[in-house]
C-alpha atoms as a PDB file:
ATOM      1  CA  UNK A   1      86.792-122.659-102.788  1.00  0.00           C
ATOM      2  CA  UNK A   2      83.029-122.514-102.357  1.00  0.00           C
ATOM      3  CA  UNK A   3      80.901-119.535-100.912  1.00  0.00           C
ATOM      4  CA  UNK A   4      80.230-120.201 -97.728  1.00  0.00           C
ATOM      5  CA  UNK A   5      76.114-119.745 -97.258  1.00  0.00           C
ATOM      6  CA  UNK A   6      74.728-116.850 -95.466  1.00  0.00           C
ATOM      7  CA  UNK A   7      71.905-117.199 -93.662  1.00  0.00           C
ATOM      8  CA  UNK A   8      71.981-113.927 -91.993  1.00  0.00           C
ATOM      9  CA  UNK A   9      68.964-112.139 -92.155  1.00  0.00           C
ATOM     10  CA  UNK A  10      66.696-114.883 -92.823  1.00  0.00           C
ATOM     11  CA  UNK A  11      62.740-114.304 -91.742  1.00  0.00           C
ATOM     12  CA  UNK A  12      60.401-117.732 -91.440  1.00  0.00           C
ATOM     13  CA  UNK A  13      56.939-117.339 -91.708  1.00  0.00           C
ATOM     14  CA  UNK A  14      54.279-119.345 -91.473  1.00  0.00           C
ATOM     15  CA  UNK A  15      50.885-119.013 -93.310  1.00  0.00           C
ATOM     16  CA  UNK A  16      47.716-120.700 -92.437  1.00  0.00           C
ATOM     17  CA  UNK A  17      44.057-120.263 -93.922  1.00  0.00           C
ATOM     18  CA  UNK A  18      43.816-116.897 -92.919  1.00  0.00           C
ATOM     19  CA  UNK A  19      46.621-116.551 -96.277  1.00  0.00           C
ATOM     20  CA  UNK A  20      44.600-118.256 -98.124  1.00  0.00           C
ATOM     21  CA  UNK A  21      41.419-116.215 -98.928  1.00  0.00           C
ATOM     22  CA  UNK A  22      41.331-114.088-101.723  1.00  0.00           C
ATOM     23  CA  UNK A  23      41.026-111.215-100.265  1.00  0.00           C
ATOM     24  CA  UNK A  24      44.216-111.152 -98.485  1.00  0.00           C
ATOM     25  CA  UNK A  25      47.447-109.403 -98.983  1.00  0.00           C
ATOM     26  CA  UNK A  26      50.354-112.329 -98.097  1.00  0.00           C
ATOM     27  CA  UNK A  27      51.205-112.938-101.044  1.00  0.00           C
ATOM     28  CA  UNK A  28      51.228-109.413-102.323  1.00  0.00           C
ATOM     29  CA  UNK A  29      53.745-108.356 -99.079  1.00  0.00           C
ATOM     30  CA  UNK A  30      55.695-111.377-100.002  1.00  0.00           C
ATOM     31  CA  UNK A  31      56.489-110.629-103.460  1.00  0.00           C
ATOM     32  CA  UNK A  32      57.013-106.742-102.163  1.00  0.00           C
ATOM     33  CA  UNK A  33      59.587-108.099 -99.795  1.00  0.00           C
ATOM     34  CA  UNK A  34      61.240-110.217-102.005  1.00  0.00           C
ATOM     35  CA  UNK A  35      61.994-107.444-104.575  1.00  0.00           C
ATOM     36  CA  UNK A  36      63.086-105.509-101.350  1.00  0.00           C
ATOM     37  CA  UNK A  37      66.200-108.523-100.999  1.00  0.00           C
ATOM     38  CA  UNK A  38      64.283-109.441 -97.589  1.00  0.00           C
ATOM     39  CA  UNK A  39      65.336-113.308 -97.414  1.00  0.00           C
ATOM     40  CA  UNK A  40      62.107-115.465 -96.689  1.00  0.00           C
ATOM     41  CA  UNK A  41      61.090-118.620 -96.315  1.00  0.00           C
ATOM     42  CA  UNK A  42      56.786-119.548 -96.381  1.00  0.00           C
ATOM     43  CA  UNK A  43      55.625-122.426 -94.244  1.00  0.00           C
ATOM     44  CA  UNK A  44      51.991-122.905 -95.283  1.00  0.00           C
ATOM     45  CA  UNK A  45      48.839-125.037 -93.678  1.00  0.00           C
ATOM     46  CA  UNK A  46      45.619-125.455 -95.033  1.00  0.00           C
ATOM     47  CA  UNK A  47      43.986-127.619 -92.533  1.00  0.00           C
ATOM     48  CA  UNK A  48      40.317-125.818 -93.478  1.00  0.00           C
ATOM     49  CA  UNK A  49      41.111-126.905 -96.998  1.00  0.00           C
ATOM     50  CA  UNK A  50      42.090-130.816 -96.044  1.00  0.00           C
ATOM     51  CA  UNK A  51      38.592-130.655 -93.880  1.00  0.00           C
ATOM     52  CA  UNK A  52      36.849-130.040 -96.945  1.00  0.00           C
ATOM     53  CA  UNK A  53      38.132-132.672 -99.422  1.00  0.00           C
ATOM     54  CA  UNK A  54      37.875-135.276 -96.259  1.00  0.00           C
ATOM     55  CA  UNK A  55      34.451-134.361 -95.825  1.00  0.00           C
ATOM     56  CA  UNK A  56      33.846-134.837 -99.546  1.00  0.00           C
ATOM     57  CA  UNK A  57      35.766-138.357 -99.120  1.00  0.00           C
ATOM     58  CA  UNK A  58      33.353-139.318 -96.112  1.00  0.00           C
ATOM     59  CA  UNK A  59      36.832-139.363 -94.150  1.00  0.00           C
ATOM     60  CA  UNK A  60      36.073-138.554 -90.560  1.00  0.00           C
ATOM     61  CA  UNK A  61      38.895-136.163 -88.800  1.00  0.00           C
ATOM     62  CA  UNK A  62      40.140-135.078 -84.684  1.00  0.00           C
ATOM     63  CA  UNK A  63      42.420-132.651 -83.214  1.00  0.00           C
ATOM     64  CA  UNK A  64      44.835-133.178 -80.140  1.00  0.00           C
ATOM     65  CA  UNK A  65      46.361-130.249 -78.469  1.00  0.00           C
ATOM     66  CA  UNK A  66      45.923-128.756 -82.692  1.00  0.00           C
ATOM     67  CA  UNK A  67      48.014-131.297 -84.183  1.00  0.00           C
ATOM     68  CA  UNK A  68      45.395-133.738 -86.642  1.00  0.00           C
ATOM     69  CA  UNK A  69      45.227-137.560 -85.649  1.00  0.00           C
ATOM     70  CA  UNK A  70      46.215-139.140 -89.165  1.00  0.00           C
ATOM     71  CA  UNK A  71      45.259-142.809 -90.177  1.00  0.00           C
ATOM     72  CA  UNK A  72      46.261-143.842 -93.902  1.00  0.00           C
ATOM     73  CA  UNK A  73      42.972-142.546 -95.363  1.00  0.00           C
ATOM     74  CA  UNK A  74      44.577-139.258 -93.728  1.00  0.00           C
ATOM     75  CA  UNK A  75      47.716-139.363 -94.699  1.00  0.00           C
ATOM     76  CA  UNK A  76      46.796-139.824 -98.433  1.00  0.00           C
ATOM     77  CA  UNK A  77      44.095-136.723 -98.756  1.00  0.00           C
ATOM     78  CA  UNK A  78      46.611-134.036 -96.265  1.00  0.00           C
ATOM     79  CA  UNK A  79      49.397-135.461 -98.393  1.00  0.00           C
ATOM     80  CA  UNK A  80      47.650-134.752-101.828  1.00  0.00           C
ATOM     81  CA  UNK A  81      45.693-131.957-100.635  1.00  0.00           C
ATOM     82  CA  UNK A  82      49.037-129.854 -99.021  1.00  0.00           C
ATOM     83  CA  UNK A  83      52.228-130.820-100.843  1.00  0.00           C
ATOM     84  CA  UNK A  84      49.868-130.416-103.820  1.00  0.00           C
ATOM     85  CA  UNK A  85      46.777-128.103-104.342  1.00  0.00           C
ATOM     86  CA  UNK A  86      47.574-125.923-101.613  1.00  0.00           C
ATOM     87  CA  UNK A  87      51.496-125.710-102.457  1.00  0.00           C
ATOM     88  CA  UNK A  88      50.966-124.984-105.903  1.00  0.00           C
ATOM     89  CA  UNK A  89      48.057-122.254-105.679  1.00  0.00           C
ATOM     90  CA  UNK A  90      50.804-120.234-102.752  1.00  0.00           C
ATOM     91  CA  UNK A  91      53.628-121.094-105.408  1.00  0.00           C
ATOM     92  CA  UNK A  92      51.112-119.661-108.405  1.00  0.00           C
ATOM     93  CA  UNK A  93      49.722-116.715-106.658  1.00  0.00           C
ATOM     94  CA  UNK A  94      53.148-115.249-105.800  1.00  0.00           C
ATOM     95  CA  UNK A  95      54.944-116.003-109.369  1.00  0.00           C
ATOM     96  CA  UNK A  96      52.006-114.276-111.208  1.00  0.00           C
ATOM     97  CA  UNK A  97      52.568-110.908-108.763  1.00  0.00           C
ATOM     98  CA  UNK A  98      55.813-110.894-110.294  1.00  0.00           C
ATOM     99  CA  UNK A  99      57.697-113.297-107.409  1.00  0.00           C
ATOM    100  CA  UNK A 100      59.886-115.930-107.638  1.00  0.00           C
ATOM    101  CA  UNK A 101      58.747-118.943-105.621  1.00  0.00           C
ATOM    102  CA  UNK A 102      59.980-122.221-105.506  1.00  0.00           C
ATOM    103  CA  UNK A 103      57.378-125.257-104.026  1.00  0.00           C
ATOM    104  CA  UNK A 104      58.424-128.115-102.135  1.00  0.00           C
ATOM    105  CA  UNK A 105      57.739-130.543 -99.020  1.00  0.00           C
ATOM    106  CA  UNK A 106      59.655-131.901 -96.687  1.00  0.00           C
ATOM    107  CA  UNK A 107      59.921-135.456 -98.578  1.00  0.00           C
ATOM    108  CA  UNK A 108      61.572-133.027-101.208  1.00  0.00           C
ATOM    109  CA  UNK A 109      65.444-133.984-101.409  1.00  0.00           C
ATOM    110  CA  UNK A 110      65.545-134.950 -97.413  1.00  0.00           C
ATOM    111  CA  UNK A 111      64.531-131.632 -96.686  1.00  0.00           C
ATOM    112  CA  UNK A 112      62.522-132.944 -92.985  1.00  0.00           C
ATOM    113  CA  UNK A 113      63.110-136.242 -91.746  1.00  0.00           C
ATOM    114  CA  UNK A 114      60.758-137.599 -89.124  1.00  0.00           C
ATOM    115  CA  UNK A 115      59.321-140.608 -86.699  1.00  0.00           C
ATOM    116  CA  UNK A 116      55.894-141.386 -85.813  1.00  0.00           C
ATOM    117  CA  UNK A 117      55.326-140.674 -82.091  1.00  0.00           C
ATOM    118  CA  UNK A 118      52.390-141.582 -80.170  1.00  0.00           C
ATOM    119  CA  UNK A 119      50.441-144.467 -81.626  1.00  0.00           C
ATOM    120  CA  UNK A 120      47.173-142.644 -80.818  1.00  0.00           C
ATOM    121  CA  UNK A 121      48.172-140.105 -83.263  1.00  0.00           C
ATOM    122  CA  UNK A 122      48.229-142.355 -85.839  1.00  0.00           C
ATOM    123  CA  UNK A 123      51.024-140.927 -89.047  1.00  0.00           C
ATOM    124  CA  UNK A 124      51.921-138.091 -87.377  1.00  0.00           C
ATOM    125  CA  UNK A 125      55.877-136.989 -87.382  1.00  0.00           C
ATOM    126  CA  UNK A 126      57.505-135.718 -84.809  1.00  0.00           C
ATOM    127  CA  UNK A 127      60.498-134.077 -86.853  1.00  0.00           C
ATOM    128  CA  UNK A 128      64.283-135.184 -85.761  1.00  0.00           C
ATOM    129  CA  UNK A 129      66.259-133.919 -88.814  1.00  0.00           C
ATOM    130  CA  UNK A 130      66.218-129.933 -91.239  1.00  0.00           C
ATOM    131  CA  UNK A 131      68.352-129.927 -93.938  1.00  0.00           C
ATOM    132  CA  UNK A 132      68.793-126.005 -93.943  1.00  0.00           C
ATOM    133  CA  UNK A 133      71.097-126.331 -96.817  1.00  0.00           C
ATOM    134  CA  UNK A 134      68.094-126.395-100.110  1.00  0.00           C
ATOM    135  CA  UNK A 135      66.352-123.574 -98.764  1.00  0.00           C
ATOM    136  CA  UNK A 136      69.457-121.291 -98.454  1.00  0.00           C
ATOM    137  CA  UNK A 137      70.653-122.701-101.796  1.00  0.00           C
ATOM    138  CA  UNK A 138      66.789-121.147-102.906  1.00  0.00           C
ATOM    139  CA  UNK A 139      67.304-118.066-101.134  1.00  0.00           C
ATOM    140  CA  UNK A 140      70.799-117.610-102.954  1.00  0.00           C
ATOM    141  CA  UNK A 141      69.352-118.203-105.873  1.00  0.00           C
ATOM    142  CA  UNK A 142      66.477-115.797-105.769  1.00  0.00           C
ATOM    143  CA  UNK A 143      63.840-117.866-105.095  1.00  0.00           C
ATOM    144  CA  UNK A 144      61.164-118.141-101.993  1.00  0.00           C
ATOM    145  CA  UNK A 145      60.873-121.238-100.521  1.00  0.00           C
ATOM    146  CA  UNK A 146      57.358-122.778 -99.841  1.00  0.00           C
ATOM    147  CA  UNK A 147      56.941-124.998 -97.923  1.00  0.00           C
ATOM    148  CA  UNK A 148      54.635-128.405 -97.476  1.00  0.00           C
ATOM    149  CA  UNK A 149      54.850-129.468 -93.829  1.00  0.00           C
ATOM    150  CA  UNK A 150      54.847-133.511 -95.156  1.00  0.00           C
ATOM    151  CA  UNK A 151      57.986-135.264 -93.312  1.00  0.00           C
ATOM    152  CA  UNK A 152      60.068-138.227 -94.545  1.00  0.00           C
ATOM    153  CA  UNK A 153      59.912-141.387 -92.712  1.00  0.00           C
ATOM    154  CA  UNK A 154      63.039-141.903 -91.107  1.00  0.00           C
ATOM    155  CA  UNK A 155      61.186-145.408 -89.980  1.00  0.00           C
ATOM    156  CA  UNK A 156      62.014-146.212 -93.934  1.00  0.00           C
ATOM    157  CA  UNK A 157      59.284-148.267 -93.652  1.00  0.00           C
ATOM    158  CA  UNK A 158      55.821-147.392 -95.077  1.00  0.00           C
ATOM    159  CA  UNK A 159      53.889-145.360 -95.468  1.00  0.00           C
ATOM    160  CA  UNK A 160      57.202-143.409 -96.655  1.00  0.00           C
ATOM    161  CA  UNK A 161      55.797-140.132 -95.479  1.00  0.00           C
ATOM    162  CA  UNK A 162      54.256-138.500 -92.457  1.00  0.00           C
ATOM    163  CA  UNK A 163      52.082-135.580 -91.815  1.00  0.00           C
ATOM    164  CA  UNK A 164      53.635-132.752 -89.681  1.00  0.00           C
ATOM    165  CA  UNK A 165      51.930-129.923 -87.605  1.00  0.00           C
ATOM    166  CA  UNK A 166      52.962-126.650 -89.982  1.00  0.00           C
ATOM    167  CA  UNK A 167      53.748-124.650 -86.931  1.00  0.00           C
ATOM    168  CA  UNK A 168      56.084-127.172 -85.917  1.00  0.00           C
ATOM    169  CA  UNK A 169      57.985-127.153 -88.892  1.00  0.00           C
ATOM    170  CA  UNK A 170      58.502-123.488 -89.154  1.00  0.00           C
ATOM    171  CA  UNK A 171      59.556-123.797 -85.776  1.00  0.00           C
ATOM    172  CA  UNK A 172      62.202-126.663 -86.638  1.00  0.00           C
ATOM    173  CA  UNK A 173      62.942-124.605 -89.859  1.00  0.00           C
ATOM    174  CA  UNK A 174      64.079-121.530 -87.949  1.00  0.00           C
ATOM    175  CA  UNK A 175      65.811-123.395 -85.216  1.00  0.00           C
ATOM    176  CA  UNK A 176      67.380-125.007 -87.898  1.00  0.00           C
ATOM    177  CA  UNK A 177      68.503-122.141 -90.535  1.00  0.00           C
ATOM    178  CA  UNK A 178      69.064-119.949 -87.330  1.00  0.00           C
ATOM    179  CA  UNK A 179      66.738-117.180 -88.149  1.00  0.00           C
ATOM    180  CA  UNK A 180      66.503-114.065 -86.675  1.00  0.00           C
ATOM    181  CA  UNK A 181      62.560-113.666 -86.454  1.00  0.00           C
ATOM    182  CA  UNK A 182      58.958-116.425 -87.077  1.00  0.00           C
ATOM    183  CA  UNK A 183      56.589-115.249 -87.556  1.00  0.00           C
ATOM    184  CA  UNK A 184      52.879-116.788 -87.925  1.00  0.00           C
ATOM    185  CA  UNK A 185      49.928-115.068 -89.364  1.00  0.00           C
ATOM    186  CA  UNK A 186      47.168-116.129 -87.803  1.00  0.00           C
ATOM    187  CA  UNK A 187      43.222-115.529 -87.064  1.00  0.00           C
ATOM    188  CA  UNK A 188      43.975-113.696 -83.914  1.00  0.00           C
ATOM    189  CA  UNK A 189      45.558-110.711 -82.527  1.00  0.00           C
ATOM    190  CA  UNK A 190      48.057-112.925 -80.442  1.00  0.00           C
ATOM    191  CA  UNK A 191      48.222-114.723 -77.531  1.00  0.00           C
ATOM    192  CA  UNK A 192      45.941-113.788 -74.842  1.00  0.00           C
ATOM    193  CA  UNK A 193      45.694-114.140 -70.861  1.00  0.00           C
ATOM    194  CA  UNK A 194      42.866-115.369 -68.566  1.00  0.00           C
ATOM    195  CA  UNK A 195      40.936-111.825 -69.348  1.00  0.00           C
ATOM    196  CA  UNK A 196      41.346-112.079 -73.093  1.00  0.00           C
ATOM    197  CA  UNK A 197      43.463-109.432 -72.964  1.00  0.00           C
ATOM    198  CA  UNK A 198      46.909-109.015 -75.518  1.00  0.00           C
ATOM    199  CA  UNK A 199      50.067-110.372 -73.744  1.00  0.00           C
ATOM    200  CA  UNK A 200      52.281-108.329 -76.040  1.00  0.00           C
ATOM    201  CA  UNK A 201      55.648-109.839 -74.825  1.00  0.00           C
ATOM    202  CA  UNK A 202      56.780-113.219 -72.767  1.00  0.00           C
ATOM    203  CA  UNK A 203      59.417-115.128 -72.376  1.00  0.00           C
ATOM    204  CA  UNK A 204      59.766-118.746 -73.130  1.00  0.00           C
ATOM    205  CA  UNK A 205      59.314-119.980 -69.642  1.00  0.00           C
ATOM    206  CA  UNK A 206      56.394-118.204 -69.456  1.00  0.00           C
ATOM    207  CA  UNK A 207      55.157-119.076 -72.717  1.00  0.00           C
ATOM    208  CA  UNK A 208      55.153-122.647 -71.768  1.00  0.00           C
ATOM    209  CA  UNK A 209      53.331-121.988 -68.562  1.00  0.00           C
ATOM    210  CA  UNK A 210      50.011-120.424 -70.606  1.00  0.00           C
ATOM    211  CA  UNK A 211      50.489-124.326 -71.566  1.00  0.00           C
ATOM    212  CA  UNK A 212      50.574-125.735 -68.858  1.00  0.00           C
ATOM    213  CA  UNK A 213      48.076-123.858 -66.826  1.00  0.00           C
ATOM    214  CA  UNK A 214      45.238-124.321 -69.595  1.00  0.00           C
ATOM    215  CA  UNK A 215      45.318-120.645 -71.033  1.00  0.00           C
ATOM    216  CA  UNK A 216      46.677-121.614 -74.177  1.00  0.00           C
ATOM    217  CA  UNK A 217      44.859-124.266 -76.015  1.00  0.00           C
ATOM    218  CA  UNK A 218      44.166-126.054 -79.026  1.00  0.00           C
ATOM    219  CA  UNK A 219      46.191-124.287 -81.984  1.00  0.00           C
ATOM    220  CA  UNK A 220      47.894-122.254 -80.166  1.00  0.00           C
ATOM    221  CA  UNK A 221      50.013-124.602 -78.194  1.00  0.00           C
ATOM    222  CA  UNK A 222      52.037-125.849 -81.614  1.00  0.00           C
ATOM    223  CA  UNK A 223      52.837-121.982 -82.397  1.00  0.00           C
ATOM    224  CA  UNK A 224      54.108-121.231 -78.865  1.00  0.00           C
ATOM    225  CA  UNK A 225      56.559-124.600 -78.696  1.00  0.00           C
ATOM    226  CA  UNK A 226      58.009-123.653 -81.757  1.00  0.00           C
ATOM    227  CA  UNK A 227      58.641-120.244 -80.665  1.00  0.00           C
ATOM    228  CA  UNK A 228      60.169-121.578 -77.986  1.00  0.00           C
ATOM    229  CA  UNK A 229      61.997-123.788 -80.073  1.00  0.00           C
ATOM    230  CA  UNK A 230      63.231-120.686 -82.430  1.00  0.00           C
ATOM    231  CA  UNK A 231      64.711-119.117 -78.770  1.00  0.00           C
ATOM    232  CA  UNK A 232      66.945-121.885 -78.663  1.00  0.00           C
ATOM    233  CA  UNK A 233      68.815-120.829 -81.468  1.00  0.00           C
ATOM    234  CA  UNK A 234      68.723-116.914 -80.786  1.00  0.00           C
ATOM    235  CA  UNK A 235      65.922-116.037 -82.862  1.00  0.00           C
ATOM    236  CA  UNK A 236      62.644-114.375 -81.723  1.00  0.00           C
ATOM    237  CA  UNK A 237      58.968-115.543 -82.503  1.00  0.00           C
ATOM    238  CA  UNK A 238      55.962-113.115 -83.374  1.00  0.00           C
ATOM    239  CA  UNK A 239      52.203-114.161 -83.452  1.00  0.00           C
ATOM    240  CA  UNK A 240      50.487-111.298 -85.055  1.00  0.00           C
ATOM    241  CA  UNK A 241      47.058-110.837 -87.141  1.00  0.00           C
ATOM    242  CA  UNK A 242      47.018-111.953 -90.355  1.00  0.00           C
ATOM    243  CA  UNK A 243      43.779-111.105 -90.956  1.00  0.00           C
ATOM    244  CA  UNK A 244      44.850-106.987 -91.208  1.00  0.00           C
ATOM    245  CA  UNK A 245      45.697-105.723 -95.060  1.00  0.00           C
ATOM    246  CA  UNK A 246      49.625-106.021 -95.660  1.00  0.00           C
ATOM    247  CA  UNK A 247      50.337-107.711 -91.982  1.00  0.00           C
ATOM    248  CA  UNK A 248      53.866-108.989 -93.694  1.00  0.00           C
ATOM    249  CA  UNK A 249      54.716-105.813 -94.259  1.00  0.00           C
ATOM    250  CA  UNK A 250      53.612-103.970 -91.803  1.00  0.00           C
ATOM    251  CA  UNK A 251      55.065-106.745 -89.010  1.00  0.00           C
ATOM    252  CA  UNK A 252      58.381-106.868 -91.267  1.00  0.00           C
ATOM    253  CA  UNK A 253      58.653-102.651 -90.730  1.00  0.00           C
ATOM    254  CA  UNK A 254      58.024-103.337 -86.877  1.00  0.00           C
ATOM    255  CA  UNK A 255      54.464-101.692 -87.195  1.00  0.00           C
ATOM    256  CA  UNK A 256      52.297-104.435 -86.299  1.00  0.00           C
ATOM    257  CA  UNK A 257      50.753-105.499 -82.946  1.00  0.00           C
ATOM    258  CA  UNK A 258      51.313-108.770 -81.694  1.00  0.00           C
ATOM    259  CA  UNK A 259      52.814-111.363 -79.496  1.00  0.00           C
ATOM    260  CA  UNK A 260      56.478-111.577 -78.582  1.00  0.00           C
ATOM    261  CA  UNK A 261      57.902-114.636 -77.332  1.00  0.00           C
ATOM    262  CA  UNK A 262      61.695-113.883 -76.581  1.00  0.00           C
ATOM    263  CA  UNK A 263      64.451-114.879 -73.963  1.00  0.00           C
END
């Protein structure tokens, strides 16, 4: 008879740039975690890094509402750029601290299967299907999963692959694998009101109406739908600094000040 998977226990978080800089401490808390038997799975961006390598292509970029408007020329650098520089460095940096780390994208056996939406976004998937099976068979095995947020086409036509907003997927992720906390590490101290002042807990409903009333913009809109999303399945969503030495840890050990989104 086989095991039946546990997915008890299971933390998502998602890194952006803020992870990325060499003076940080992700990957260090990560590794520390792991050798603690905390279950994790790392959903990484890197949309400073794509900017970069577009500019040196002459490839001219836009942002709606934080997600990236992707034409072919698009698609081909964030593809290249995310499923490979930036997925290998995370994937390096944590097995040379003495992790185990295991790098892969959503293409990666079926793992996110997605449709291109609106037409003005150009490649951009909006994500249908999460097979949660892989990453607990990774997690069973002693491995961290990382990541990629590049989608199959479910279209099956090409291009065969679509970029993905990487706080969506680690919202899809956790809704999918049923976690019990996402978390994103980000360049701010959480969400904030009208005054710029911390909103240190909200629910989902009112989550969606910083949204809708035009308090919560830009970048911050993809983190708070999938912590909504993440509420559908039980879980709660934190949006914390990343920017403070050992914020994984720290958040992990319930020290850290933040956002809560919750029921």
């Amino acid at each position: 008879m086989n095991k039946k998977a546990d997915n008890t226990g299971i933390t998502v978080v998602k890194i952006g740039g803020v992870a990325l800089s060499s003076q940080d401490t992700t990957f260090e808390d990560i590794v520390s975690l792991q050798h603690k038997s905390v279950k994790l799975v790392v959903v990484h961006g890197g949309a400073n890094i794509v900017n970069r390598w577009l500019d040196k292509q002459g490839v001219t970029t836009s942002f709606v509402n934080g997600e990236r408007v992707t034409d072919h020329a698009t698609l081909e650098m964030v593809t290249a750029v995310l499923a490979g520089l930036v997925n290998k460095e995370i994937v390096a940096a944590i097995n040379c601290l003495g992790g185990r780390a295991f790098g892969l994208s959503g293409v990666d056996g079926g793992l996110l299967g997605a449709r291109a939406g609106d037409k003005a976004m150009g490649f951009v998937g909006r994500i249908e299907h999460v097979a949660a099976a892989p990453l607990v068979a990774l997690i069973e095995a002693g491995f961290v999963p990382v990541v990629a947020p590049i989608s199959l086409n479910l279209g099956c036509e090409a291009p065969h692959m679509l970029n993905c907003n990487g706080d969506t997927v680690a919202g899809e992720i956790a809704a999918a694998v049923g976690v019990e906390k996402l978390i994103f590490l980000t360049d701010v101290v959480g969400i904030l009101d009208g005054s710029g002042k911390l909103i240190e807990e909200l629910s989902g409903e009112e989550a969606e109406a910083l949204i809708t009333s035009g308090v919560a913009k830009k970048g911050m809109i993809p983190k708070i739908r999938a912590g909504v999303r993440t509420l559908s399945k039980g879980g709660v969503a934190r949006i914390v600094d990343g920017r403070c030495p050992h914020a994984l840890t720290d958040e992990i050990a319930g020290k850290l000040v933040g956002t809560t989104i919750r029921r």
